[in-house]
PDB file of N, CA and C in Angstrom:
ATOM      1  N   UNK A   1      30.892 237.729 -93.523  1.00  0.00           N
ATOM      2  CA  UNK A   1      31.055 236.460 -92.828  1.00  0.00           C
ATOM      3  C   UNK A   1      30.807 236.687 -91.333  1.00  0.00           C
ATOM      4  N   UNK A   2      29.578 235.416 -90.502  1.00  0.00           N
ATOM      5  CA  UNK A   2      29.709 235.783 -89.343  1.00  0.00           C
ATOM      6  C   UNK A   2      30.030 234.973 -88.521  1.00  0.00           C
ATOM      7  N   UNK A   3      31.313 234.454 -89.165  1.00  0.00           N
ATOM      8  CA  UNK A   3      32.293 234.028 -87.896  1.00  0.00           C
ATOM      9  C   UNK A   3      33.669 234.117 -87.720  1.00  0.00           C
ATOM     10  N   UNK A   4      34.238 233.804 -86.087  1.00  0.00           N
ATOM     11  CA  UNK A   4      35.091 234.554 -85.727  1.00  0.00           C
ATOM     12  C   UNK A   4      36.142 233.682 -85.103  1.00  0.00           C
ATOM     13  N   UNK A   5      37.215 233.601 -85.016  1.00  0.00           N
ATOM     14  CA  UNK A   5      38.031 232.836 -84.297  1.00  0.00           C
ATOM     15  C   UNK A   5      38.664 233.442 -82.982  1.00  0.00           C
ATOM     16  N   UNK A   6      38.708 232.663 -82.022  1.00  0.00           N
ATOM     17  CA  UNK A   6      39.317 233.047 -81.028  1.00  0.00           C
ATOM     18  C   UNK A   6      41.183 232.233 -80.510  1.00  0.00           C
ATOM     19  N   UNK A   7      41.645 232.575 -80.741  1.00  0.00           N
ATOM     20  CA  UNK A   7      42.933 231.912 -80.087  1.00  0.00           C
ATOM     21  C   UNK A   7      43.191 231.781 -78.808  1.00  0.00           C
ATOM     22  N   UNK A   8      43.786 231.222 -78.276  1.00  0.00           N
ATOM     23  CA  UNK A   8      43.908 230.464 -76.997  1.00  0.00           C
ATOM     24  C   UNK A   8      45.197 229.947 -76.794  1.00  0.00           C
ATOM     25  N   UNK A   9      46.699 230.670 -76.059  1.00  0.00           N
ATOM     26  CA  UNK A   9      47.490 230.533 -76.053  1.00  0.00           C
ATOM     27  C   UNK A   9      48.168 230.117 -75.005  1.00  0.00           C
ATOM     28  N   UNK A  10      48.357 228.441 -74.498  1.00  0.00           N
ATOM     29  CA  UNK A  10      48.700 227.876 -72.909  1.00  0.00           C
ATOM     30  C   UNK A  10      50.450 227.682 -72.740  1.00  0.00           C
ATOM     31  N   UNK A  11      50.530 227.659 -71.374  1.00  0.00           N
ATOM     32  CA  UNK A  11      52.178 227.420 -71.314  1.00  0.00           C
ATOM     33  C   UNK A  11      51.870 226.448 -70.917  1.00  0.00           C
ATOM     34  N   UNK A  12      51.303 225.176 -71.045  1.00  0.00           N
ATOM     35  CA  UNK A  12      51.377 223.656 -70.728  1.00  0.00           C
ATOM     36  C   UNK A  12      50.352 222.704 -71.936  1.00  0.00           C
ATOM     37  N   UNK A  13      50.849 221.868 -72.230  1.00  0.00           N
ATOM     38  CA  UNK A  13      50.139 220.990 -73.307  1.00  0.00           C
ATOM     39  C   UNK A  13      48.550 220.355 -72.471  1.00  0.00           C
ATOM     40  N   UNK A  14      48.268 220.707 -73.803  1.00  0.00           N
ATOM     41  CA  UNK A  14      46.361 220.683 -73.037  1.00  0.00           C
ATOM     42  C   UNK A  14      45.753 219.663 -73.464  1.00  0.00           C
ATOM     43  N   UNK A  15      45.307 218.746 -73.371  1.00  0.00           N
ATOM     44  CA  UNK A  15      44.563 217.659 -74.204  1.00  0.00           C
ATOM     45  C   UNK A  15      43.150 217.789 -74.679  1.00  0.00           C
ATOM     46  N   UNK A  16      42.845 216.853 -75.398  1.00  0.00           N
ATOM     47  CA  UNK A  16      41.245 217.170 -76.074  1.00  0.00           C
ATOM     48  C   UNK A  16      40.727 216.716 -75.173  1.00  0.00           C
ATOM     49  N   UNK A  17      39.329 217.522 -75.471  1.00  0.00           N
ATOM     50  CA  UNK A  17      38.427 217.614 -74.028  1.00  0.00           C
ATOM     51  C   UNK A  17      38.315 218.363 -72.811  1.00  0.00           C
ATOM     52  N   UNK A  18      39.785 218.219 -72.633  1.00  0.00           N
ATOM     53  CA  UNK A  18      40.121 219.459 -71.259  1.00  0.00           C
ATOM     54  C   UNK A  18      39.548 220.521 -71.023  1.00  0.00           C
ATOM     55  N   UNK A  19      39.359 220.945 -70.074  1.00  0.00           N
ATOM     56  CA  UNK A  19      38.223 222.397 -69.922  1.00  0.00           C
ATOM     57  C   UNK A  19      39.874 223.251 -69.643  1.00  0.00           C
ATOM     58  N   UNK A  20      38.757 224.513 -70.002  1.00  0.00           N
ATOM     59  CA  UNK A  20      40.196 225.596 -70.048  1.00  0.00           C
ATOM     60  C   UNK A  20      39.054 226.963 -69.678  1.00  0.00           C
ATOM     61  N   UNK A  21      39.565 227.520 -68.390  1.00  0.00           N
ATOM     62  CA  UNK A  21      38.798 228.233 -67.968  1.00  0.00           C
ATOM     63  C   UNK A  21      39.865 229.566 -67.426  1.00  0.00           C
ATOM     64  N   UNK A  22      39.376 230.506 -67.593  1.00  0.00           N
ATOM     65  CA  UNK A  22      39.630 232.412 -67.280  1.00  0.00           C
ATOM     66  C   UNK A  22      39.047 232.925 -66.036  1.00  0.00           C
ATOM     67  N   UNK A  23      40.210 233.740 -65.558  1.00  0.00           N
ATOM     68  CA  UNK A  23      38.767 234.613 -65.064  1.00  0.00           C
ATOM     69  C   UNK A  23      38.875 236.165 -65.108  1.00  0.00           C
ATOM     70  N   UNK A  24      37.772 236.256 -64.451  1.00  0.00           N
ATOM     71  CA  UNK A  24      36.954 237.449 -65.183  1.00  0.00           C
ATOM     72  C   UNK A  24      37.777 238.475 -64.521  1.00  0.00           C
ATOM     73  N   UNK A  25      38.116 238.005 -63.544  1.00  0.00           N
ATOM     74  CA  UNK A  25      38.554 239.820 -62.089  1.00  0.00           C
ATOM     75  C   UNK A  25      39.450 239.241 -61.459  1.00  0.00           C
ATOM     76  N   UNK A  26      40.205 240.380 -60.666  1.00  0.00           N
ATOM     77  CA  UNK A  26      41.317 240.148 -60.130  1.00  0.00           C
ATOM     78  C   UNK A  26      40.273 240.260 -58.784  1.00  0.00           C
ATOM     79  N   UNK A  27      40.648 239.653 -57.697  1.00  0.00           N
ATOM     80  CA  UNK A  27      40.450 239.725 -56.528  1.00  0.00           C
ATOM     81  C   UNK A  27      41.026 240.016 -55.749  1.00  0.00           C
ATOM     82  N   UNK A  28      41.089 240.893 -54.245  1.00  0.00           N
ATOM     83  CA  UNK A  28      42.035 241.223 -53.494  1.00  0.00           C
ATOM     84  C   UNK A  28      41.174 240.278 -51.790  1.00  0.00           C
ATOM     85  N   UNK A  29      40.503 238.908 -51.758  1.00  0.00           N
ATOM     86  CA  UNK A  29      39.859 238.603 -50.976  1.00  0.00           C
ATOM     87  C   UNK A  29      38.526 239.125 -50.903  1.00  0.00           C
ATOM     88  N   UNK A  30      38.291 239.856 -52.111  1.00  0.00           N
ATOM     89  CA  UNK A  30      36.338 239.668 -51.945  1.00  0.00           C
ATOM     90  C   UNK A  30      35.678 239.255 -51.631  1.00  0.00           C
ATOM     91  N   UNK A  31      34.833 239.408 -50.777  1.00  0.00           N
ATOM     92  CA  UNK A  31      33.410 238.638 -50.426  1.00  0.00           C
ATOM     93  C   UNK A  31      32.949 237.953 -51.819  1.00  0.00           C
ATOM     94  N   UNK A  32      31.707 237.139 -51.879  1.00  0.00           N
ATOM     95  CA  UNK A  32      31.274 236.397 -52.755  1.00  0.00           C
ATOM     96  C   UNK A  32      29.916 237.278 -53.710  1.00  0.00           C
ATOM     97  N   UNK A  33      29.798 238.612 -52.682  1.00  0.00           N
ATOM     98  CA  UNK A  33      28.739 239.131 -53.013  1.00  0.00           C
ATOM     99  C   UNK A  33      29.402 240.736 -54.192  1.00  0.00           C
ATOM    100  N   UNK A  34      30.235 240.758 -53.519  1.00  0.00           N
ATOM    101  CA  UNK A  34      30.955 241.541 -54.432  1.00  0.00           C
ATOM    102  C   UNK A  34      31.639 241.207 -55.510  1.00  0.00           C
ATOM    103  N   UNK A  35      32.003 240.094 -55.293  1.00  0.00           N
ATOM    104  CA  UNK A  35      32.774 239.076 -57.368  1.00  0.00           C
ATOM    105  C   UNK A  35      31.260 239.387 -58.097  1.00  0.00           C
ATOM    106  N   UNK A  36      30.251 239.209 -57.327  1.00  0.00           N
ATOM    107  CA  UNK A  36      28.685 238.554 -58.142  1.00  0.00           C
ATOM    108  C   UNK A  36      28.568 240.313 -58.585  1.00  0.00           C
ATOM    109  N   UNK A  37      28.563 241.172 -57.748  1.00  0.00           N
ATOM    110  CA  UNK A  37      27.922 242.506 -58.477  1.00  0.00           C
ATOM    111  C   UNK A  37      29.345 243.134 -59.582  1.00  0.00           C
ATOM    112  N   UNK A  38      30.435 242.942 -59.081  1.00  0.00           N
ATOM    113  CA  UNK A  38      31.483 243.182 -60.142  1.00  0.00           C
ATOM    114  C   UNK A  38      31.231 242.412 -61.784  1.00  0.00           C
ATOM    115  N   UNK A  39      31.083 240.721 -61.631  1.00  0.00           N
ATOM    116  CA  UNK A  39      30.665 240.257 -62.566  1.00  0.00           C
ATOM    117  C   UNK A  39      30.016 240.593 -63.415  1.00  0.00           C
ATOM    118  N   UNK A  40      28.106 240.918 -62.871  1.00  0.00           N
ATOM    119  CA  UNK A  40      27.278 241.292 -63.232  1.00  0.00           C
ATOM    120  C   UNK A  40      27.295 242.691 -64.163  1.00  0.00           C
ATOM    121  N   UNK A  41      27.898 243.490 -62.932  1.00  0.00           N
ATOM    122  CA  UNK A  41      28.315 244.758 -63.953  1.00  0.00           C
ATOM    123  C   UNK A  41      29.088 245.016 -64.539  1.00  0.00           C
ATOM    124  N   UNK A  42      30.093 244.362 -65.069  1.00  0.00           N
ATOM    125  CA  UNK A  42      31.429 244.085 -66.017  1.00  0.00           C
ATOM    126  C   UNK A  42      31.009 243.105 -66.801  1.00  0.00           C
ATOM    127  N   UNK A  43      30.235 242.159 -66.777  1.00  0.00           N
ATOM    128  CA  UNK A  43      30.515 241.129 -67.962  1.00  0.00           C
ATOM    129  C   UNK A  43      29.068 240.265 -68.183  1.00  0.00           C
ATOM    130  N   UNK A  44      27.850 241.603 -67.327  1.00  0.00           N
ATOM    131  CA  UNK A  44      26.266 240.785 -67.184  1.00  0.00           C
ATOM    132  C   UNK A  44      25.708 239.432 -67.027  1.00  0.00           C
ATOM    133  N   UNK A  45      26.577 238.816 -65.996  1.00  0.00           N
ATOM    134  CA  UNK A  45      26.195 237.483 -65.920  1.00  0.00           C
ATOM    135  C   UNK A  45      26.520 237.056 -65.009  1.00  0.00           C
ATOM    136  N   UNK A  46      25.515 236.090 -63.621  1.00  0.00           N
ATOM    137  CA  UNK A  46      25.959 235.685 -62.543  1.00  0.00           C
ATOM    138  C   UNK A  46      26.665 234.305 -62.458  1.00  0.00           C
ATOM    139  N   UNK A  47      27.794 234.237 -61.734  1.00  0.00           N
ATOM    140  CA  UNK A  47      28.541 233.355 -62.024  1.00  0.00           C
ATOM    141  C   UNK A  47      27.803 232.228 -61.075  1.00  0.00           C
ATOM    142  N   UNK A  48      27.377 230.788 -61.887  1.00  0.00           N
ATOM    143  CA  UNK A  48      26.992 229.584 -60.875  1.00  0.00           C
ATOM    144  C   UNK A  48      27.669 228.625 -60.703  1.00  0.00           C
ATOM    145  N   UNK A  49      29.553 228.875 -60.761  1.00  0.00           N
ATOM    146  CA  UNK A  49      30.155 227.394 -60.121  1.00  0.00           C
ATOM    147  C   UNK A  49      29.725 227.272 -58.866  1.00  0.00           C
ATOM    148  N   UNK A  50      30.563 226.013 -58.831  1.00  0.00           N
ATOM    149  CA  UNK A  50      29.865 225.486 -57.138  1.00  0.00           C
ATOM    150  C   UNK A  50      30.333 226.178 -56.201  1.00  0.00           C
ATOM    151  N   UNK A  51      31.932 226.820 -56.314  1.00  0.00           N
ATOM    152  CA  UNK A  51      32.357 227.496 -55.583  1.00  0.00           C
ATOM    153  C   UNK A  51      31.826 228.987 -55.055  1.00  0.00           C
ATOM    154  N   UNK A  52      30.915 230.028 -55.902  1.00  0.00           N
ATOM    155  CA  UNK A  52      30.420 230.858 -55.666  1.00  0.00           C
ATOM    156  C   UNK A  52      29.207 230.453 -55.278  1.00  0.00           C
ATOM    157  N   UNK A  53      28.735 228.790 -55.520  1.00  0.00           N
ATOM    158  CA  UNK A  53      26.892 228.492 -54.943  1.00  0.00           C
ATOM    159  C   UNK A  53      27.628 228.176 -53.073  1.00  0.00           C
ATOM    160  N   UNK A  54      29.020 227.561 -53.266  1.00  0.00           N
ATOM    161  CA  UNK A  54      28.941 227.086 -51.841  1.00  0.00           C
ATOM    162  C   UNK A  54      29.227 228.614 -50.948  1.00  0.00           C
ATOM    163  N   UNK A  55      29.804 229.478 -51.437  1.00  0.00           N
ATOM    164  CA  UNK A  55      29.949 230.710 -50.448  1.00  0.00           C
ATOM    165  C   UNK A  55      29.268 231.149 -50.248  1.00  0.00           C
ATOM    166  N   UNK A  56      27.846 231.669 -51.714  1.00  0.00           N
ATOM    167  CA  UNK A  56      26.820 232.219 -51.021  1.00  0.00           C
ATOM    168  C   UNK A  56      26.218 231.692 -49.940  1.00  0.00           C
ATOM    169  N   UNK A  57      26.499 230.309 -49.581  1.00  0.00           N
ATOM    170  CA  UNK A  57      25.283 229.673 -48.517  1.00  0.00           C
ATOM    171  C   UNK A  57      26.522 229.944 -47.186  1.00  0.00           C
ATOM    172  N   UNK A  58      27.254 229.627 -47.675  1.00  0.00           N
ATOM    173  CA  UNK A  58      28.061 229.435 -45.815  1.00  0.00           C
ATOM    174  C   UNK A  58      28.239 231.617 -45.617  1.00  0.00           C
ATOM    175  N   UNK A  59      28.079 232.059 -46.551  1.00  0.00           N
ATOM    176  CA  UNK A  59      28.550 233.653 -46.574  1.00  0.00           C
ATOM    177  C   UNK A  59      26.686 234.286 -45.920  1.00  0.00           C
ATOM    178  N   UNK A  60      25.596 233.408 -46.075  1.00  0.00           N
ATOM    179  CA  UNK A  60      24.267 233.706 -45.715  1.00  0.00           C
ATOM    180  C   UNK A  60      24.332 233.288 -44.309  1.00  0.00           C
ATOM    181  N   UNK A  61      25.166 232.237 -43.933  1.00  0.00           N
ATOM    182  CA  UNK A  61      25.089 231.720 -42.409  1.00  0.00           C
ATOM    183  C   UNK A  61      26.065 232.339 -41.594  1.00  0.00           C
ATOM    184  N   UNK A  62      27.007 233.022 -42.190  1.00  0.00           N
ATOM    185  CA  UNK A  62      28.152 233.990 -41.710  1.00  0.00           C
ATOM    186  C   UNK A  62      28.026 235.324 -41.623  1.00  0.00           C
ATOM    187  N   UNK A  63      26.617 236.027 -42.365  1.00  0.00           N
ATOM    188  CA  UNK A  63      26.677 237.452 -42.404  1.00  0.00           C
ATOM    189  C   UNK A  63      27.293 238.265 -43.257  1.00  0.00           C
ATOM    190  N   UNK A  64      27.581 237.607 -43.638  1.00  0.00           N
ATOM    191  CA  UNK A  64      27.848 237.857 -45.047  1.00  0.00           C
ATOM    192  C   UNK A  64      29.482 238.650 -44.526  1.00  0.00           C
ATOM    193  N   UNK A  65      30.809 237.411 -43.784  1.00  0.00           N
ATOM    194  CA  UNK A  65      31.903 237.687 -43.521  1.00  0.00           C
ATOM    195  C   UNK A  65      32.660 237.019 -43.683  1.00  0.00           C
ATOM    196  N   UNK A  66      32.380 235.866 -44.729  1.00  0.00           N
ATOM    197  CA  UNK A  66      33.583 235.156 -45.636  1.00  0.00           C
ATOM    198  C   UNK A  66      34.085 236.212 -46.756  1.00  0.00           C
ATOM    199  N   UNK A  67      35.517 235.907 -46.664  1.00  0.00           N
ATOM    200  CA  UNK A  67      36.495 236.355 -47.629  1.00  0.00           C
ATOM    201  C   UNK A  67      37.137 235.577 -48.399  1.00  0.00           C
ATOM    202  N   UNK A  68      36.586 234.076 -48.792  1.00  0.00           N
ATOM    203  CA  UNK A  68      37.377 233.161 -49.727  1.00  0.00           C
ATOM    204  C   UNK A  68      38.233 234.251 -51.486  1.00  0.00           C
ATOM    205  N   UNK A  69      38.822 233.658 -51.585  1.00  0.00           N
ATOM    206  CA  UNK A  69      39.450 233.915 -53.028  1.00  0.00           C
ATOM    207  C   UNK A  69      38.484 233.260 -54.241  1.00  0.00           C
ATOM    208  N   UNK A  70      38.442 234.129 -55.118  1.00  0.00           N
ATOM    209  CA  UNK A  70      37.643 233.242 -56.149  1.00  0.00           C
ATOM    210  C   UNK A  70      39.290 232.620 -57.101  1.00  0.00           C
ATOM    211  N   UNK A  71      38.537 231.797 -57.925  1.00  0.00           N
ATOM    212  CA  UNK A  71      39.718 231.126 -58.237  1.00  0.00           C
ATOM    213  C   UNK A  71      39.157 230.742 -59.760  1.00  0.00           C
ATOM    214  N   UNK A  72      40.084 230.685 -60.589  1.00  0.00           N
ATOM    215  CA  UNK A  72      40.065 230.057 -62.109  1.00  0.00           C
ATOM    216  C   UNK A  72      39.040 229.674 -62.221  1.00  0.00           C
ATOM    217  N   UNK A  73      38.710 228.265 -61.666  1.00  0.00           N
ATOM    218  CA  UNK A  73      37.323 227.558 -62.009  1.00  0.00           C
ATOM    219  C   UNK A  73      35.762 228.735 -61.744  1.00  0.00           C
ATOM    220  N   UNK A  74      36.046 229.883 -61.298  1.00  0.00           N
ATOM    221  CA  UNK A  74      34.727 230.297 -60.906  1.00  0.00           C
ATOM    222  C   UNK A  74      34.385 231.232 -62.023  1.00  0.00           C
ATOM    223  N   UNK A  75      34.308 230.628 -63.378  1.00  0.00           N
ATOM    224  CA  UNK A  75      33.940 231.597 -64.294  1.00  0.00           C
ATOM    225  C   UNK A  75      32.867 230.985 -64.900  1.00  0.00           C
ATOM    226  N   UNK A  76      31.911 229.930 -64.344  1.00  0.00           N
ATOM    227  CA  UNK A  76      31.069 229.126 -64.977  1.00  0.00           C
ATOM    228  C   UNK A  76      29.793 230.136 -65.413  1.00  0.00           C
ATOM    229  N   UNK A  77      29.339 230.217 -66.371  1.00  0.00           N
ATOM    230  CA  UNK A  77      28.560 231.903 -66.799  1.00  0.00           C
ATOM    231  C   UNK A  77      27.406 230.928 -67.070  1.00  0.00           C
ATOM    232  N   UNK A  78      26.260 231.470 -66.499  1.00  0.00           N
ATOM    233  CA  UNK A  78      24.812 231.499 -66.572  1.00  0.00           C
ATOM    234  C   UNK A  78      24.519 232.217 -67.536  1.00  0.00           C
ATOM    235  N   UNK A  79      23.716 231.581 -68.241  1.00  0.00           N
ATOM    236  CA  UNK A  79      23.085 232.659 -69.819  1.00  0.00           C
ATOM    237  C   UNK A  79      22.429 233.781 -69.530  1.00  0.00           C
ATOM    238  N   UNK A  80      22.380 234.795 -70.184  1.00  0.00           N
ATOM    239  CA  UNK A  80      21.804 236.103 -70.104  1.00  0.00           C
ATOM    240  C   UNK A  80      20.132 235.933 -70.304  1.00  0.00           C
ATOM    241  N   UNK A  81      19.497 236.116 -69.109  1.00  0.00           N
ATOM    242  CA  UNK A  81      18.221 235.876 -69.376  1.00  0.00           C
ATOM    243  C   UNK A  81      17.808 237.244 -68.877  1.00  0.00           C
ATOM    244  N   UNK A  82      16.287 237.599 -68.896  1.00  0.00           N
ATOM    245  CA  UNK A  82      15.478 238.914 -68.682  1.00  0.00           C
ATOM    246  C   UNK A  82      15.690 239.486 -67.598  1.00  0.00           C
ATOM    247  N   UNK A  83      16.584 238.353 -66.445  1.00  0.00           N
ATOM    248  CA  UNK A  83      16.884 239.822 -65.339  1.00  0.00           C
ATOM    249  C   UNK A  83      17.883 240.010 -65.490  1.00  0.00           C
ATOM    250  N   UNK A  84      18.884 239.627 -66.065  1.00  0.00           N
ATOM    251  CA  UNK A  84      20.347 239.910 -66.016  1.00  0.00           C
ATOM    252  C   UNK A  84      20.439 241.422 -67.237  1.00  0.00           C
ATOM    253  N   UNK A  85      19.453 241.070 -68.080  1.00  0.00           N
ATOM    254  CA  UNK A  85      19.395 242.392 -69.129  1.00  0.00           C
ATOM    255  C   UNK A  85      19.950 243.667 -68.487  1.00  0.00           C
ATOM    256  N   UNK A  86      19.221 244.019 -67.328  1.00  0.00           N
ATOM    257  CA  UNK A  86      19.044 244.887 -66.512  1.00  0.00           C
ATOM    258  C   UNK A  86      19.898 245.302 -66.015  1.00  0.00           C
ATOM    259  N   UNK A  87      20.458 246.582 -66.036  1.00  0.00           N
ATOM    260  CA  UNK A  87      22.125 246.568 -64.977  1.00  0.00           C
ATOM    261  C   UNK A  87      21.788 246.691 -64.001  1.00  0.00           C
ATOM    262  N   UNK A  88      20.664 247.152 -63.218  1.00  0.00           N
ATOM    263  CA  UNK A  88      20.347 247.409 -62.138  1.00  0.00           C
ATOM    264  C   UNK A  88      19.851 246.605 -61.068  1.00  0.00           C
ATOM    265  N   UNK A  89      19.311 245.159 -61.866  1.00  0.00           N
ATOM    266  CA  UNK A  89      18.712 244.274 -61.744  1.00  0.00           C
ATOM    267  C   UNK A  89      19.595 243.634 -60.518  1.00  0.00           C
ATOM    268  N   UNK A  90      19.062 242.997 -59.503  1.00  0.00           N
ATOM    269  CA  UNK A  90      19.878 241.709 -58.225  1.00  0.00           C
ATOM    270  C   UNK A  90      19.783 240.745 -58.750  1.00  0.00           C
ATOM    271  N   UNK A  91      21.358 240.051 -58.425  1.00  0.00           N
ATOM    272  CA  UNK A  91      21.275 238.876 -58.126  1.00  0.00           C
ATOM    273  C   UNK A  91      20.674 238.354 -57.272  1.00  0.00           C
ATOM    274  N   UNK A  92      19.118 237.055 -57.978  1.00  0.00           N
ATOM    275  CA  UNK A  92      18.805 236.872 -56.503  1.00  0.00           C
ATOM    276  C   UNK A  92      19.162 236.072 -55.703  1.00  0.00           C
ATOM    277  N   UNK A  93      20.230 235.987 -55.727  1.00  0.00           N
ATOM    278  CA  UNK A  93      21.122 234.889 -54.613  1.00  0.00           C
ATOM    279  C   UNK A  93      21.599 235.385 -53.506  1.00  0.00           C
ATOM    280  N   UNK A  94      21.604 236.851 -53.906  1.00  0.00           N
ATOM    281  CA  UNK A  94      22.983 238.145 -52.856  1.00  0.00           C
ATOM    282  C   UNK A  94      21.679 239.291 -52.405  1.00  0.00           C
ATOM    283  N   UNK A  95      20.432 238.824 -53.038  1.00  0.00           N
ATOM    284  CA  UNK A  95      19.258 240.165 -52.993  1.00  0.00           C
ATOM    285  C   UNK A  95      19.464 240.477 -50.794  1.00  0.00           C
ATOM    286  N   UNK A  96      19.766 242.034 -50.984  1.00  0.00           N
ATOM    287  CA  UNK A  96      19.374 242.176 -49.522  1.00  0.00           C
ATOM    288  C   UNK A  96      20.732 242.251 -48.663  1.00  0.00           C
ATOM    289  N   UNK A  97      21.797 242.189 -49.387  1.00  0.00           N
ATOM    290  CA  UNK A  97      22.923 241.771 -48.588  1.00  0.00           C
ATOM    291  C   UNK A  97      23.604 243.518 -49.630  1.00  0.00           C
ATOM    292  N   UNK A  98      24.707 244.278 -47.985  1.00  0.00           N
ATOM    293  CA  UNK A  98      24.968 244.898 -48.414  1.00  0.00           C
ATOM    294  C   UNK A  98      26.150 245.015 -48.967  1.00  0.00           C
ATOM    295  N   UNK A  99      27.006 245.637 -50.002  1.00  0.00           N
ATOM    296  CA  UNK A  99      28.220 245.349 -50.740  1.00  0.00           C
ATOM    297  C   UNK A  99      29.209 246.907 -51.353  1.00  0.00           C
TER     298      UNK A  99
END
């Protein structure tokens, strides 16, 4: 048989529909470029909530010296396509920036 159940166990009543979101890493104030290569290399996939699209841009106009917190909602996972295969592979959102 190839399927599998996952359980999902909340301390607050959840309703249908509700999104119910994880995350991936603990953070101690990471840059945005470092959640993205931790991600990538822990769980192969660049994360595209809005919250990691809005840091990369204000973190490109800053020098890359924002320290926001990532937070619950930032586990929105982009599908594994031909560059992500790659462990070695950049994100090209963070390409060029050092970490």
């Amino acid at each position: 048989d190839d399927h599998f159940a996952f359980v999902v166990r909340t301390t607050k009543a959840v309703s249908k529909g509700e999104e119910l979101c994880i995350s991936y890493l603990f953070t101690n104030g990471d840059n945005v470029a470092v959640r993205q290569s931790t991600l990538h290399h822990g769980w192969q996939f660049w994360c595209q909530c809005e919250l990691c699209l809005n840091e990369l841009s204000v973190e490109k106009e800053k020098g890359g010296k924002n320290k926001a917190l990532c937070t619950f909602k930032c586990a929105t996972l982009k599908a594994r396509t031909s560059h992500t295969q790659n462990r070695r592979s950049k994100n090209p959102l963070v390409q060029g920036w050092s970490h």
